[in-house]
N, C-alpha and C. Protein backbone atom coordinates (compact mmCIF):
# COMPACT_ATOMS: atom_id res chain seq x y z
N UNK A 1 80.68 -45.74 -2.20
CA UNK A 1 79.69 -45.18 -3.11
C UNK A 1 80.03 -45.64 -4.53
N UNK A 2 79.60 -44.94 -5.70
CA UNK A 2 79.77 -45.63 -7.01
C UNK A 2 81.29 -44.44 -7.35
N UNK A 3 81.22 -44.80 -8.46
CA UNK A 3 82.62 -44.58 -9.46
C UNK A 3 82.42 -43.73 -9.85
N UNK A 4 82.14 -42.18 -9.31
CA UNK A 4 81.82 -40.56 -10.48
C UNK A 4 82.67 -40.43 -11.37
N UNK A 5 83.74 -41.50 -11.81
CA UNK A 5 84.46 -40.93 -13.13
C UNK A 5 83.75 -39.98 -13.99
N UNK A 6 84.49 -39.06 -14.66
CA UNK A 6 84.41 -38.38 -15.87
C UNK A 6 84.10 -39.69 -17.17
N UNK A 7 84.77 -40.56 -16.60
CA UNK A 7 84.98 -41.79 -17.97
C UNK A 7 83.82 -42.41 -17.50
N UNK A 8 82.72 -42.83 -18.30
CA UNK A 8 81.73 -43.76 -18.42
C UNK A 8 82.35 -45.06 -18.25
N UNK A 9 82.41 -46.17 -17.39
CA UNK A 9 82.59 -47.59 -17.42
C UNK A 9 81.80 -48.09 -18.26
N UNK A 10 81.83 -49.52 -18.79
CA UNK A 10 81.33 -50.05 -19.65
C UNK A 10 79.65 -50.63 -18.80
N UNK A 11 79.19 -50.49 -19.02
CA UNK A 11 77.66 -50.49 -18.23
C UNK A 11 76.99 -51.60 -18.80
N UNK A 12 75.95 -52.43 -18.20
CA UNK A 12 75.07 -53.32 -18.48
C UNK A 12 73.82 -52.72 -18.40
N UNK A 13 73.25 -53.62 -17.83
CA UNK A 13 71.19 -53.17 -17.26
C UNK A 13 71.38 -51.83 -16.37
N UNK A 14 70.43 -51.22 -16.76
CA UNK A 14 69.76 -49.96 -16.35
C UNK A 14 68.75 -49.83 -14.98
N UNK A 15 68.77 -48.90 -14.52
CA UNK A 15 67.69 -48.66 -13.66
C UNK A 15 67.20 -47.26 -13.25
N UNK A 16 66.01 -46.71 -13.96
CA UNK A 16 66.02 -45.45 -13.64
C UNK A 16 65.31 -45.25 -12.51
N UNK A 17 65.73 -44.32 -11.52
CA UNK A 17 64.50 -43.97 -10.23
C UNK A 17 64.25 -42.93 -10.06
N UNK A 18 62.98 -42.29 -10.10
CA UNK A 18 62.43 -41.38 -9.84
C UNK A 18 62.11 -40.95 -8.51
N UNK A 19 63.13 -39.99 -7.95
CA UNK A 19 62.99 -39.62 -6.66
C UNK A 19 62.93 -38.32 -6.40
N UNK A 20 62.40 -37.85 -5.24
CA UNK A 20 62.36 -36.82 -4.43
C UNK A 20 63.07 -36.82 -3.02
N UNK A 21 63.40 -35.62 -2.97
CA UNK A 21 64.64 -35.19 -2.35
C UNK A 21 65.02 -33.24 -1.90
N UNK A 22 65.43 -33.23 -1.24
CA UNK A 22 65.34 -31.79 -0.54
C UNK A 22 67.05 -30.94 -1.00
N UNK A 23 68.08 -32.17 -1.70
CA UNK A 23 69.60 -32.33 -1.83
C UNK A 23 69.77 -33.11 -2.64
N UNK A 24 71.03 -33.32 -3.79
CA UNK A 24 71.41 -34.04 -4.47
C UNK A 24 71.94 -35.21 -4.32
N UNK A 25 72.02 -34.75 -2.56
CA UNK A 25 73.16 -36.23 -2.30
C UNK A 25 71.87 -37.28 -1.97
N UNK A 26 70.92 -37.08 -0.75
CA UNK A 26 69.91 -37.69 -0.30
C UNK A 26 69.26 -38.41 -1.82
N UNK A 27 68.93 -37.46 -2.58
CA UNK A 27 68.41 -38.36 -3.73
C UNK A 27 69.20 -38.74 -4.43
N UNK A 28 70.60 -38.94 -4.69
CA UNK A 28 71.60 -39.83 -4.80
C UNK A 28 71.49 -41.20 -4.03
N UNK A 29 71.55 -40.95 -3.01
CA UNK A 29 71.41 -42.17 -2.28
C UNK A 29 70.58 -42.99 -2.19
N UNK A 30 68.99 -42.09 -2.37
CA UNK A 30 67.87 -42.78 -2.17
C UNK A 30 67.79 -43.79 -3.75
N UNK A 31 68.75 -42.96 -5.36
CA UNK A 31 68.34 -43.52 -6.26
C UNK A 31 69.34 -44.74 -5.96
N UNK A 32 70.31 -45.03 -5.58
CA UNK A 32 71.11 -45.85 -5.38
C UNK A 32 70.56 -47.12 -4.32
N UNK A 33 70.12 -46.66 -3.53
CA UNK A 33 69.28 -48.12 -2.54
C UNK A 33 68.14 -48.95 -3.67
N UNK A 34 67.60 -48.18 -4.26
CA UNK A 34 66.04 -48.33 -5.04
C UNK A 34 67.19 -49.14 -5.89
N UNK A 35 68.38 -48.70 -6.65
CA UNK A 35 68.99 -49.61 -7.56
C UNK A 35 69.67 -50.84 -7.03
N UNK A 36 70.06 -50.76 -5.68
CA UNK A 36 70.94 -51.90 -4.89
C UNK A 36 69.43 -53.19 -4.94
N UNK A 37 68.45 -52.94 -4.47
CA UNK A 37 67.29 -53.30 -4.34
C UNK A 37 67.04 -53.97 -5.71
N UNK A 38 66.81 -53.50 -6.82
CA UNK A 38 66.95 -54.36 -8.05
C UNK A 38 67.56 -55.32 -8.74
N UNK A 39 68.92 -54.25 -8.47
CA UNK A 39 69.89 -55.39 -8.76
C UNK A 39 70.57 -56.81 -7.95
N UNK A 40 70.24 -56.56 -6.80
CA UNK A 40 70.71 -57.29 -5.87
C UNK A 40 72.09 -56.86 -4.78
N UNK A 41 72.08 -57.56 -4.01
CA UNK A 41 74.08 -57.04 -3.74
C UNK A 41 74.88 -57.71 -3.94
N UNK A 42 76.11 -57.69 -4.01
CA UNK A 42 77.29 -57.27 -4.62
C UNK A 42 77.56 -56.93 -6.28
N UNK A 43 76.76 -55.95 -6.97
CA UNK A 43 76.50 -55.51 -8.15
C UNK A 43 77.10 -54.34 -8.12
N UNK A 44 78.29 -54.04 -9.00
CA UNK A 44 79.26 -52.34 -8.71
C UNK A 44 78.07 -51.86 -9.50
N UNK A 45 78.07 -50.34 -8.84
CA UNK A 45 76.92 -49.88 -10.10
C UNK A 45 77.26 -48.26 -10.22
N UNK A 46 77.26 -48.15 -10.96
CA UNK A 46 77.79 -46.35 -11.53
C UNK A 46 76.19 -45.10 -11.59
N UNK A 47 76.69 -44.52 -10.93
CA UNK A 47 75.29 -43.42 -11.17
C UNK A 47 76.06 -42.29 -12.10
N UNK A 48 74.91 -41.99 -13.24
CA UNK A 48 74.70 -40.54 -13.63
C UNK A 48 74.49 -39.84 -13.44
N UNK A 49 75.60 -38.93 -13.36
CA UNK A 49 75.74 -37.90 -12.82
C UNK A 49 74.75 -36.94 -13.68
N UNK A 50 74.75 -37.05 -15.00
CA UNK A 50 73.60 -36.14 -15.83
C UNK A 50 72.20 -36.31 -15.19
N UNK A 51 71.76 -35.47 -14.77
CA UNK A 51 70.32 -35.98 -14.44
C UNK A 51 70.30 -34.61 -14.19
N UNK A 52 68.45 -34.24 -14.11
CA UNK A 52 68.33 -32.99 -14.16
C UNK A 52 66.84 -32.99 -12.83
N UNK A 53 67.30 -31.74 -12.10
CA UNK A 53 66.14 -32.24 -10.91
C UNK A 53 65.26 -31.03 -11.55
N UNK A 54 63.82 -31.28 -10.94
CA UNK A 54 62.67 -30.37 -11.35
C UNK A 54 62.17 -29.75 -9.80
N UNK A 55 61.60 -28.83 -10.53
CA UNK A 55 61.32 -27.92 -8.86
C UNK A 55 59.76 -28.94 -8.88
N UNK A 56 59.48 -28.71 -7.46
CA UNK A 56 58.20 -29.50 -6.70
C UNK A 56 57.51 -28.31 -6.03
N UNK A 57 57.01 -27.30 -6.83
CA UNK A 57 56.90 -26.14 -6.16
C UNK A 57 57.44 -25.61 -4.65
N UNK A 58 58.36 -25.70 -4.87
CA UNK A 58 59.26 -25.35 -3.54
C UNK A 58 58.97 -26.27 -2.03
N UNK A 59 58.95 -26.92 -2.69
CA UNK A 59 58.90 -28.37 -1.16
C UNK A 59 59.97 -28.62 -1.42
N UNK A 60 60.39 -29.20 -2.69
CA UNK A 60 61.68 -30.14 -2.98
C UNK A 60 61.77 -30.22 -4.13
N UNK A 61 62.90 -31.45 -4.55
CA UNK A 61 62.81 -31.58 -6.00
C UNK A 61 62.75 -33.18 -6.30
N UNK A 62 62.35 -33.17 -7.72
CA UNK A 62 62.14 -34.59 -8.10
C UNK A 62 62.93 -34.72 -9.37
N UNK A 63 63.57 -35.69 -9.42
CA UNK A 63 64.84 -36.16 -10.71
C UNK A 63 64.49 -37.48 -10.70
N UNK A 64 65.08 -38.05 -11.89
CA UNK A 64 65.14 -38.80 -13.04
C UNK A 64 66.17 -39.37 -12.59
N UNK A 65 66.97 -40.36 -12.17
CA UNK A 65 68.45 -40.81 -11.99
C UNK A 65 68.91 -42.33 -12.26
N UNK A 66 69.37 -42.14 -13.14
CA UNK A 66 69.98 -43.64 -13.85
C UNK A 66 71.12 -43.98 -13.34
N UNK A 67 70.72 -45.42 -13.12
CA UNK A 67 72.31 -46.07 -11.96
C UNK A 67 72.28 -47.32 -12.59
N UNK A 68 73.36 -47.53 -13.38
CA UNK A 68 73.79 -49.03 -14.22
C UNK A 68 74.81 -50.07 -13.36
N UNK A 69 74.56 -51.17 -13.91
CA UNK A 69 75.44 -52.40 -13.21
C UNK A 69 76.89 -52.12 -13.89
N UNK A 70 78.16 -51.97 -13.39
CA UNK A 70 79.08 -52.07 -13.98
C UNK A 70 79.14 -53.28 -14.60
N UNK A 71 79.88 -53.84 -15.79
CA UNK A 71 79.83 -55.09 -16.65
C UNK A 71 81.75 -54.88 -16.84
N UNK A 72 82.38 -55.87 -17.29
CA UNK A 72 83.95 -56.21 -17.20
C UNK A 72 84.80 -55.46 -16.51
N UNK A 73 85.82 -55.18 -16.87
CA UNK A 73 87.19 -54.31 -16.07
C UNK A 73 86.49 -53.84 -15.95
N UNK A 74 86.03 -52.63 -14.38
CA UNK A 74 85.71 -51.20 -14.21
C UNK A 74 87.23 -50.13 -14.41
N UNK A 75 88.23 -50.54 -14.41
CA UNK A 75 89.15 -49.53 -13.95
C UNK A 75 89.56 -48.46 -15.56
């Protein structure tokens, strides 16, 4: 999966995805394919953890989730 550091890595290009999801992890994942998909593969890529989900009148929820290309050292 990506790098949940507390420490921000140094980040390049962006990708925000707007998903829906029933769990944080599922739409974790789902924003993370949608970003593998952009960026291509083998691209390390860090998700934000800040993101804020919205209620979908009780079906589910829909968030905002930004997942960047790692850029130099990650460590």
């Amino acid at each position: 999966m990506t790098n949940q550091n507390e420490n921000r890595p140094d980040t390049g290009r962006g990708y925000a995805a707007n998903v829906f999801g029933h769990d944080a992890q599922s739409m974790e994942q789902k924003a993370l394919s949608e970003a593998t998909d952009f960026f291509g593969e083998g691209v390390q890529l860090w998700l934000d953890p800040t993101y804020v989900a919205q209620d979908a009148s009780g079906v589910g929820y829909r968030a905002m989730i930004y997942v960047y290309e790692v850029v130099g050292d990650a460590r």
